[in-house]
C-alpha atoms as a PDB file:
ATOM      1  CA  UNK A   1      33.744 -29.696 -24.014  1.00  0.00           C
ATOM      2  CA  UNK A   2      30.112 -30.106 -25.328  1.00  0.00           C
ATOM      3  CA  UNK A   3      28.865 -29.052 -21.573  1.00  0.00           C
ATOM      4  CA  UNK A   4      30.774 -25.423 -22.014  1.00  0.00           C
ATOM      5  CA  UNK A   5      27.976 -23.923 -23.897  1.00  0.00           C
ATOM      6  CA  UNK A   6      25.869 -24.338 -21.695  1.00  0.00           C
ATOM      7  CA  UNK A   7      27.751 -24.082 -18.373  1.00  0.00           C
ATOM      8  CA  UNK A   8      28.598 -20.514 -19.878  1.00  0.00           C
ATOM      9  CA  UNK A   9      25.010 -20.009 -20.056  1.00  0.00           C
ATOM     10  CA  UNK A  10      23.890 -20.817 -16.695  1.00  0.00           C
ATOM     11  CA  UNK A  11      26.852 -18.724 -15.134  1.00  0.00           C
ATOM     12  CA  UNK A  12      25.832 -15.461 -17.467  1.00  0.00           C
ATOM     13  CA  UNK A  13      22.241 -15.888 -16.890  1.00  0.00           C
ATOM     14  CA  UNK A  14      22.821 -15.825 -13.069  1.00  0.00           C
ATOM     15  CA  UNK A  15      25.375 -13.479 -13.612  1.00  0.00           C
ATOM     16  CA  UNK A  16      22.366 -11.189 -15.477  1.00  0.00           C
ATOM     17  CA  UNK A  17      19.627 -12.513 -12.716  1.00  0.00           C
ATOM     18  CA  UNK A  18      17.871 -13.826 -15.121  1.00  0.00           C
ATOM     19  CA  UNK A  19      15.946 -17.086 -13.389  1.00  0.00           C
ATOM     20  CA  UNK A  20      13.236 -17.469 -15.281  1.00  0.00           C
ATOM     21  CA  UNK A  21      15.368 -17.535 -17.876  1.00  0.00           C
ATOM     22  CA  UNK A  22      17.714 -20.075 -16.558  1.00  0.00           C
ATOM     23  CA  UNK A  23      14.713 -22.508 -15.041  1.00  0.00           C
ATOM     24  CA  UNK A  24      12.871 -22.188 -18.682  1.00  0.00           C
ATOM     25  CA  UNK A  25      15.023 -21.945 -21.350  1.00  0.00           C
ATOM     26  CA  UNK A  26      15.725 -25.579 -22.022  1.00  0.00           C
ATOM     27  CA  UNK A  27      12.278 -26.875 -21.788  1.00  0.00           C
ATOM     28  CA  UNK A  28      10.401 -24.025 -23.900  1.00  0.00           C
ATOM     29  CA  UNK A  29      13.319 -24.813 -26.117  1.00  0.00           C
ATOM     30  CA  UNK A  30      11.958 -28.027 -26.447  1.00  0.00           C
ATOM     31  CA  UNK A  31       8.202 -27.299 -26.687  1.00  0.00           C
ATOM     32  CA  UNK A  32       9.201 -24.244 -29.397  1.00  0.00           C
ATOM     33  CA  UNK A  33      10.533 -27.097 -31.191  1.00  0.00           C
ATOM     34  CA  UNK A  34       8.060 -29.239 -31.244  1.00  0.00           C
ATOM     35  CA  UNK A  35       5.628 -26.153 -32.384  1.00  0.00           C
ATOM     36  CA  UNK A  36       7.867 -25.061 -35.422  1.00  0.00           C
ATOM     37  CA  UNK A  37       8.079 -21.254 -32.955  1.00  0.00           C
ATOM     38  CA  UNK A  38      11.201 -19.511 -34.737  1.00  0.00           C
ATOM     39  CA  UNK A  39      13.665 -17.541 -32.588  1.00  0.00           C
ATOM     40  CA  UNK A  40      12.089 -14.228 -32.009  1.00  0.00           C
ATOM     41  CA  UNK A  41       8.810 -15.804 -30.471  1.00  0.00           C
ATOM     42  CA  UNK A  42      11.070 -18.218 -28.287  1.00  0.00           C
ATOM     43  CA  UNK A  43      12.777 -15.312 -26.900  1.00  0.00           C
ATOM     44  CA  UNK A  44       9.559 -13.158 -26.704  1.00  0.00           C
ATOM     45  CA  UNK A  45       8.380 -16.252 -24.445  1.00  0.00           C
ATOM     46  CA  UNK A  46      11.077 -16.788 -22.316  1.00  0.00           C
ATOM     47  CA  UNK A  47      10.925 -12.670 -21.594  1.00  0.00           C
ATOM     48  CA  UNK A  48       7.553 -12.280 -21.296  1.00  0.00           C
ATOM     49  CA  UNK A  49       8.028 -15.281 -18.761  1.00  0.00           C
ATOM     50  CA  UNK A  50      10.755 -12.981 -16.920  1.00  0.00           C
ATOM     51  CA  UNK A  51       9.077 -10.287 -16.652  1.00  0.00           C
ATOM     52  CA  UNK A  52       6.005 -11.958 -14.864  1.00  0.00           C
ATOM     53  CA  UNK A  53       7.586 -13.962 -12.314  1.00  0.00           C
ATOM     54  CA  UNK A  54       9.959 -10.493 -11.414  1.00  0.00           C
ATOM     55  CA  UNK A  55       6.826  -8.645 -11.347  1.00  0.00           C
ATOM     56  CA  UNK A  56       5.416 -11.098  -8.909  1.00  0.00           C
ATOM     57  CA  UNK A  57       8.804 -11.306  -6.918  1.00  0.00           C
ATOM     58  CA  UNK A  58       8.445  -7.591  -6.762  1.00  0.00           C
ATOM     59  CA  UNK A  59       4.724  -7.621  -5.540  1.00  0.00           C
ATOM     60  CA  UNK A  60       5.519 -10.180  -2.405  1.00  0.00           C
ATOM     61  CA  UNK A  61       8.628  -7.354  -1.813  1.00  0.00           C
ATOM     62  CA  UNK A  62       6.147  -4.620  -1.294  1.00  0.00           C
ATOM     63  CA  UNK A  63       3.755  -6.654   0.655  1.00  0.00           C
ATOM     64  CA  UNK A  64       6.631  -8.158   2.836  1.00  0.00           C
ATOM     65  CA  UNK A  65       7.761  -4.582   3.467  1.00  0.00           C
ATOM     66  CA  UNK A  66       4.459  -3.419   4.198  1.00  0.00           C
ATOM     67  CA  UNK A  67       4.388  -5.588   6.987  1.00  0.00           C
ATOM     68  CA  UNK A  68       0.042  -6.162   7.022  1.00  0.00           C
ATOM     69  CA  UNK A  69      -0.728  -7.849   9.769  1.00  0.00           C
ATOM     70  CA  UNK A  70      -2.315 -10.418   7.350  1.00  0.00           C
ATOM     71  CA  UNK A  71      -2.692  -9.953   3.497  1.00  0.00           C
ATOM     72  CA  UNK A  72      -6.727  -9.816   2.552  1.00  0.00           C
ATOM     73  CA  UNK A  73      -8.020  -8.971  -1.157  1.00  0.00           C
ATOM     74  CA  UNK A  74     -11.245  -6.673  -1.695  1.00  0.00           C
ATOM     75  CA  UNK A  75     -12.673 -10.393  -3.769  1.00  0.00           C
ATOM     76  CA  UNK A  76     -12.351 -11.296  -0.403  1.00  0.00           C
ATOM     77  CA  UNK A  77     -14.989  -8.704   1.136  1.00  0.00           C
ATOM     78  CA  UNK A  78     -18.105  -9.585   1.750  1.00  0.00           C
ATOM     79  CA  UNK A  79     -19.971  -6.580   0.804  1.00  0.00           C
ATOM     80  CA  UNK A  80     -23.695  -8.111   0.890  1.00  0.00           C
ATOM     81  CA  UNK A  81     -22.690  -8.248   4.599  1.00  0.00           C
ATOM     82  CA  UNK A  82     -22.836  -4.179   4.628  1.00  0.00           C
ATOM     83  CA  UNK A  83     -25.722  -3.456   1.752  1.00  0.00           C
ATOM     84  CA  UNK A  84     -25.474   0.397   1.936  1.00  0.00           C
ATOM     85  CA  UNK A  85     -21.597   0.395   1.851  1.00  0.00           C
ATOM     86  CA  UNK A  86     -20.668   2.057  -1.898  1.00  0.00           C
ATOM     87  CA  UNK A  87     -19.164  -0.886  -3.389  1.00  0.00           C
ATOM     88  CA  UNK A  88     -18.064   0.768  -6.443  1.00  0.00           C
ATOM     89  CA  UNK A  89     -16.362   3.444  -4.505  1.00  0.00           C
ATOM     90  CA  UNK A  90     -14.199   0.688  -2.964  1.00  0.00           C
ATOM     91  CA  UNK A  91     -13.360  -0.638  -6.184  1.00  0.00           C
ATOM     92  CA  UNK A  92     -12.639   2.461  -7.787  1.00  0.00           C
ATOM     93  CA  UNK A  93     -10.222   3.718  -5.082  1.00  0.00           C
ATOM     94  CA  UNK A  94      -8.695  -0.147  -5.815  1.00  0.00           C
ATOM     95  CA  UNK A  95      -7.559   1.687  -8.624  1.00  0.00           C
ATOM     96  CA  UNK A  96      -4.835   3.713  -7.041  1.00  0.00           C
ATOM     97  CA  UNK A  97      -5.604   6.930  -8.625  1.00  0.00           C
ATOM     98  CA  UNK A  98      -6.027   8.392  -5.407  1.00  0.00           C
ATOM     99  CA  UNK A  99      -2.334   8.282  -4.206  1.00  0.00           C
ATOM    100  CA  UNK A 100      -1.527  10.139  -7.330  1.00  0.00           C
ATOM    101  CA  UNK A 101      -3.607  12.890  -6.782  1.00  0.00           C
ATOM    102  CA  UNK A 102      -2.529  12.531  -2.573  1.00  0.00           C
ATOM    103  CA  UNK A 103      -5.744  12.299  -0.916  1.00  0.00           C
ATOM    104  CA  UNK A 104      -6.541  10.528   2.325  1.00  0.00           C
ATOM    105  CA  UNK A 105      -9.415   7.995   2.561  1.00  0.00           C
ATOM    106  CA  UNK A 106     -10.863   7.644   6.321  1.00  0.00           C
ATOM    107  CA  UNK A 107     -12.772   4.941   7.366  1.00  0.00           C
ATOM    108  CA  UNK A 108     -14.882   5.278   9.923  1.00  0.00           C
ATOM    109  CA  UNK A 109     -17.132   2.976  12.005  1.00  0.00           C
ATOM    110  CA  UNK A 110     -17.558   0.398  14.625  1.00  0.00           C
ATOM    111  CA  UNK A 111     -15.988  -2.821  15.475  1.00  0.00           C
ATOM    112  CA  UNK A 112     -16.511  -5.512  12.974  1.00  0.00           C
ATOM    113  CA  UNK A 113     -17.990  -3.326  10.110  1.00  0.00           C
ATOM    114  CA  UNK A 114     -14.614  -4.711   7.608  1.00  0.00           C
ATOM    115  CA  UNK A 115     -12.782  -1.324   8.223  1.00  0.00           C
ATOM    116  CA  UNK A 116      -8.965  -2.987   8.547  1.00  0.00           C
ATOM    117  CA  UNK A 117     -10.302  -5.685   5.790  1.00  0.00           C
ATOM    118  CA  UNK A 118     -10.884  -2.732   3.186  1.00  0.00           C
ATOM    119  CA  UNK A 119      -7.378  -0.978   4.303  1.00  0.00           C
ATOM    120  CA  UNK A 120      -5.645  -4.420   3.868  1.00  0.00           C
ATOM    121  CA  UNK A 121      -6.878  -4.662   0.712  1.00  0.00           C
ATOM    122  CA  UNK A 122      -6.560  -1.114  -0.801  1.00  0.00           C
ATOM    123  CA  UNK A 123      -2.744  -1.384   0.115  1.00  0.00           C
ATOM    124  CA  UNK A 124      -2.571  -5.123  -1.166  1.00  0.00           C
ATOM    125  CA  UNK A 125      -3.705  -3.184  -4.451  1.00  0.00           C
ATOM    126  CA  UNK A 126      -1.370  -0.652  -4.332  1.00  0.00           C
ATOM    127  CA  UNK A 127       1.260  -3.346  -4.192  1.00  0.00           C
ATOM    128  CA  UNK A 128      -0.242  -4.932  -6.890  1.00  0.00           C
ATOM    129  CA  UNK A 129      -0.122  -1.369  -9.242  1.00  0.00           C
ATOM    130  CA  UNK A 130       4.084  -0.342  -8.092  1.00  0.00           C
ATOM    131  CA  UNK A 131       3.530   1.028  -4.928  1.00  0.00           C
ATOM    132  CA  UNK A 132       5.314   1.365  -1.960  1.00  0.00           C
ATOM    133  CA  UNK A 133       2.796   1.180   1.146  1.00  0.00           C
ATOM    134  CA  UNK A 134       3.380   0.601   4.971  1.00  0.00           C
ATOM    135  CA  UNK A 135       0.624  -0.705   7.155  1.00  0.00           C
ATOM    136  CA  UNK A 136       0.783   0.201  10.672  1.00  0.00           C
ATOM    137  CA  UNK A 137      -1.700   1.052  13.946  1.00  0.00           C
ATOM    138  CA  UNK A 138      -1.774   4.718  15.187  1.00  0.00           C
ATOM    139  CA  UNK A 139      -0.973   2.806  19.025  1.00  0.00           C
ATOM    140  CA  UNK A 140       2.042   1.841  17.361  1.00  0.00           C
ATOM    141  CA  UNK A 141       3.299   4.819  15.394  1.00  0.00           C
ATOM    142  CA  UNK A 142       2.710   6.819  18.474  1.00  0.00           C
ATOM    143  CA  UNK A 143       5.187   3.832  20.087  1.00  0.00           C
ATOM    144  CA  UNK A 144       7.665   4.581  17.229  1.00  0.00           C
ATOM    145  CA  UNK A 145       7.255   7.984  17.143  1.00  0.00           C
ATOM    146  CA  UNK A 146       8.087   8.604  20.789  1.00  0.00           C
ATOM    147  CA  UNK A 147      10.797   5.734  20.689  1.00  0.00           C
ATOM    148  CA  UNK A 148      12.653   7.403  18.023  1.00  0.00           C
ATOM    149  CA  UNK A 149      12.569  10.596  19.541  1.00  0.00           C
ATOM    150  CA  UNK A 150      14.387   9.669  22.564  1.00  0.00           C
ATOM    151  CA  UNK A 151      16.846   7.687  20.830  1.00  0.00           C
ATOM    152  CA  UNK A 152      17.420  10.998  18.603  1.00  0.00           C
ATOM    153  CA  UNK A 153      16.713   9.468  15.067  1.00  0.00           C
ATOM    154  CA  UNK A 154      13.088  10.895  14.605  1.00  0.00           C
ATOM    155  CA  UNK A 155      14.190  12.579  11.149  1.00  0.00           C
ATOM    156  CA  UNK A 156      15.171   8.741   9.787  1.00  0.00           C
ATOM    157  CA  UNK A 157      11.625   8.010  10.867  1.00  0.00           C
ATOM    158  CA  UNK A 158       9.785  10.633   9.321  1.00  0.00           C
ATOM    159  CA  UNK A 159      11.956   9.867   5.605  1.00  0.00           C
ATOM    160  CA  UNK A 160      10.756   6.767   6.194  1.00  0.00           C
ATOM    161  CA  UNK A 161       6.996   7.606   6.813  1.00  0.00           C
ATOM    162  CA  UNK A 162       7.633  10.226   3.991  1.00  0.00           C
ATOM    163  CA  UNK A 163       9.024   7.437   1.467  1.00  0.00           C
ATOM    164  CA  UNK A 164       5.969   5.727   1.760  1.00  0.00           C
ATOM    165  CA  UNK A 165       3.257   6.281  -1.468  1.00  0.00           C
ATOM    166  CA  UNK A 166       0.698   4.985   0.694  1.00  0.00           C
ATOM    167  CA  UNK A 167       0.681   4.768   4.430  1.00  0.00           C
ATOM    168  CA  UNK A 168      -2.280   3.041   6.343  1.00  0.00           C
ATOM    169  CA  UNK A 169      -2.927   3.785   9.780  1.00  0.00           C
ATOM    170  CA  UNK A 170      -5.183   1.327  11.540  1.00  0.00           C
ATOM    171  CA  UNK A 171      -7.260   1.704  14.656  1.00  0.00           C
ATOM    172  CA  UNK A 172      -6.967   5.393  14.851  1.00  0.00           C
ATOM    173  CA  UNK A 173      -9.427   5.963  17.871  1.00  0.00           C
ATOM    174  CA  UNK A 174     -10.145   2.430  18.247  1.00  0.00           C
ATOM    175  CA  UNK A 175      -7.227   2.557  21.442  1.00  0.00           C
ATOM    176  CA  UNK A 176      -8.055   6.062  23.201  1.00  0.00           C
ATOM    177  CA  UNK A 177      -4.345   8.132  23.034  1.00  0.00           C
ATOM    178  CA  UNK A 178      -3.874  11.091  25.811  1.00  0.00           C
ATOM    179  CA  UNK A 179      -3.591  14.199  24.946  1.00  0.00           C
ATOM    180  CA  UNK A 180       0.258  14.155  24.142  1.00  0.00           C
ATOM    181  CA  UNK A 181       0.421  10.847  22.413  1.00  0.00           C
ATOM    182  CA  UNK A 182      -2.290  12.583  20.117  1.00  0.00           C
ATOM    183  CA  UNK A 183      -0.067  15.599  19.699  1.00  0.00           C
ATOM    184  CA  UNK A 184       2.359  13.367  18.884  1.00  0.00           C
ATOM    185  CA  UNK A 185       0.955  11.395  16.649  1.00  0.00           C
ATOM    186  CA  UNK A 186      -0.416  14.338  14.422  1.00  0.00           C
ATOM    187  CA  UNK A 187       3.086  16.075  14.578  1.00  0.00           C
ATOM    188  CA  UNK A 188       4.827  13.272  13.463  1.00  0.00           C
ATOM    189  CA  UNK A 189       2.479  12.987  10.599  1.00  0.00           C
ATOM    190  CA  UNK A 190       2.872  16.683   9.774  1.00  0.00           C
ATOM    191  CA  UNK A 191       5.975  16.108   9.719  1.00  0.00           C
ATOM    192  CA  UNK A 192       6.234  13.241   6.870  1.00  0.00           C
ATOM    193  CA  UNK A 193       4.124  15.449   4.800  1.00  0.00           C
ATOM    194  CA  UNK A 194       6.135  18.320   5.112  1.00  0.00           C
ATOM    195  CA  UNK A 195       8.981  16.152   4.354  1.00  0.00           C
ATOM    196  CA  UNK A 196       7.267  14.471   1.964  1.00  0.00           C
ATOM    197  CA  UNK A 197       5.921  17.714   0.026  1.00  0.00           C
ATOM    198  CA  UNK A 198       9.229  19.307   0.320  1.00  0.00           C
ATOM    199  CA  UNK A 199       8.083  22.550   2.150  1.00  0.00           C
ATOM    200  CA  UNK A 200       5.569  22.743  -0.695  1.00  0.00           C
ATOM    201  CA  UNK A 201       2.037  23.779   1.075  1.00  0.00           C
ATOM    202  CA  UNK A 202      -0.319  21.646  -0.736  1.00  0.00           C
ATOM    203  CA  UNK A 203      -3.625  20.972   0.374  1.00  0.00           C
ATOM    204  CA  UNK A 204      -4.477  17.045   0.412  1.00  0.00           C
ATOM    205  CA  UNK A 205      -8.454  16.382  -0.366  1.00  0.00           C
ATOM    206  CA  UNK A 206      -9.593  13.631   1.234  1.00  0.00           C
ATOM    207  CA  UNK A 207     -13.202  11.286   0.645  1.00  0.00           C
ATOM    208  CA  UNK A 208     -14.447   9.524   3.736  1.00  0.00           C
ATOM    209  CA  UNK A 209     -15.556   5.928   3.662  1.00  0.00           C
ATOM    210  CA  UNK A 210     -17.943   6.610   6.225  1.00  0.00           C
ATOM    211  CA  UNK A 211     -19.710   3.129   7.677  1.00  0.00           C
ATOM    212  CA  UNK A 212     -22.112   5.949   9.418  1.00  0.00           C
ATOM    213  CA  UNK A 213     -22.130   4.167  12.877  1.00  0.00           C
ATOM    214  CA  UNK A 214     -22.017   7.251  15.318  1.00  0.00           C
ATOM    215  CA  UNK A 215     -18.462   7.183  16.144  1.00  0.00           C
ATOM    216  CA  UNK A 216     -16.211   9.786  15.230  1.00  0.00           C
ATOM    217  CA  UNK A 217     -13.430   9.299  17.013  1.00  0.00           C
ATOM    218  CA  UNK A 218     -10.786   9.148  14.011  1.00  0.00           C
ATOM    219  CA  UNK A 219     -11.957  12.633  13.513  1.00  0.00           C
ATOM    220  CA  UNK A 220     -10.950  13.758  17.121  1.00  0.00           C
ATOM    221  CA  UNK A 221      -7.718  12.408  16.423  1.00  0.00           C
ATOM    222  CA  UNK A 222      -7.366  14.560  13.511  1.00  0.00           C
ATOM    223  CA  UNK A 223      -5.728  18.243  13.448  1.00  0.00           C
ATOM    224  CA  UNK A 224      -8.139  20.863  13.241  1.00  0.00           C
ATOM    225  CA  UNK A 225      -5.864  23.882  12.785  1.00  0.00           C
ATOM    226  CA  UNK A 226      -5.316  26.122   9.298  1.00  0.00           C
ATOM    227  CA  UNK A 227      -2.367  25.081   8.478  1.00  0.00           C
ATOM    228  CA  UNK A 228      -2.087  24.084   4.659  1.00  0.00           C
ATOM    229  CA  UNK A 229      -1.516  20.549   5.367  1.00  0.00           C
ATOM    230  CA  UNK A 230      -4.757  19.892   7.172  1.00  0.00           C
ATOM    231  CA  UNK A 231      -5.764  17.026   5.767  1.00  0.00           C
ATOM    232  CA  UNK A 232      -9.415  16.893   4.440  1.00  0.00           C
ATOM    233  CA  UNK A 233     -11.001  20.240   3.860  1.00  0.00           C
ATOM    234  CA  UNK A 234     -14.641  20.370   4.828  1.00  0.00           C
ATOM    235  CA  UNK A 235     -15.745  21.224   1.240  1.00  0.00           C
ATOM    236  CA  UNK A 236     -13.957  18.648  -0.336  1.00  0.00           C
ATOM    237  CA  UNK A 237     -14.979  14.952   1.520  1.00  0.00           C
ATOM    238  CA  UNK A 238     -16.941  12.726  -0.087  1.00  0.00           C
ATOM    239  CA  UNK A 239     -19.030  10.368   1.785  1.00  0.00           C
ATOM    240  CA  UNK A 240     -19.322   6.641   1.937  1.00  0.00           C
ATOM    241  CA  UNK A 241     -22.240   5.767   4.011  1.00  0.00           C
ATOM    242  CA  UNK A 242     -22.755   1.983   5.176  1.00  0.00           C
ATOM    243  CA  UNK A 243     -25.412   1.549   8.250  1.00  0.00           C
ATOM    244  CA  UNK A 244     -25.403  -1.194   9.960  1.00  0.00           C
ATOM    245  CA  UNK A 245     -28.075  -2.833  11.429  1.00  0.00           C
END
């Protein structure tokens, strides 16, 4: 009979999903008692305890569903590697505050210059700050796109695209697309936006992280028509230069 109590306990707190609860409870019991900590605090700890390992749980969610093709930090960068790359522009769109305002970041350069490395880790932040964020190449959302419009379920895919808060398309002119897997590609991103602004024309500002190494083909892959949802206006980019040597 003395083990109901607490057989009661473990059942509710699983029944409430409570783990952290359940796997601390009895020893910061124990410690609390040993430090004189009343009730309130002991609760207060246990919760506050909760709430950061469901806040992690949720965190490797978003990454999992993100599906990065590896999961890189900005601490990781090594920005002494590219001296005239604006380093506190990085870190300030780390911040987020870009998605809430929906503009687009491009970045632009050659092979090796850390341009997936800064996506990675601009979406591992968004993660990090509640986001939801999907992480794929243009090759292969051209691939999806196509693929889900011969199996007739293209809408589902553009929700999908649309449900994203942040959606990072890699290599976008790194593997040349023809002419209709370019058409494509931009219709099916019009598309999400439309879907994703609800019919609402909205113009989306965008600032370039420019690594200002001569190619421009991201921008060729880009639509250059008037429609409302182009997606950087000419007058309102902001540059990011970072030569190489």
């Amino acid at each position: 009979m003395s083990d109901t109590p607490q057989l009661l306990l473990v059942h509710h707190l699983k029944a409430l999903k409570l783990p952290s609860f359940l796997r601390e409870y009895d020893k910061l019991a124990q410690q609390c008692a040993a430090e004189g900590v009343d009730h309130p605090r002991y609760l207060l700890r246990l919760a506050e305890l909760e709430l950061i390992d469901r806040e992690q749980r949720m965190v490797e969610r978003r990454i999992k569903e993100a599906r990065f093709p590896a999961v890189k930090s900005l601490d990781s960068f090594e920005f002494p590697a590219i001296p005239s790359l604006n380093k506190t522009l990085v870190l300030e769109l780390a911040r987020c505050e870009y998605v809430a305002r929906r503009e687009n970041v491009i970045a632009v350069g050659n092979s090796g210059t850390g341009k997936t490395h800064i996506a990675l880790g601009l979406g591992l932040a968004a993660c990090q700050k509640g986001l939801s964020v999907g992480f794929i190449t243009a090759a292969a959302l051209v691939h999806e796109l196509i693929e889900a419009r011969d199996e007739k379920r293209l809408l589902r895919l553009q929700r999908q695209l649309a449900g994203y808060k942040l959606l990072i398309i890699d290599e976008l002119g790194y593997v040349p697309l023809s002419t209709n897997r370019r058409r494509t590609l931009v219709r099916g991103l019009q598309s999400a936006l439309r879907a994703r602004l609800h019919h609402r024309h909205q113009q989306s500002a965008v600032r370039r992280v420019d690594w200002r190494v001569r190619v421009r083909a991201a921008d060729r892959c880009a639509p250059r028509s008037a429609d409302p949802l182009r997606p950087y206006p000419r007058n309102e980019r902001r540059q990011l230069s970072a030569q190489t040597e």
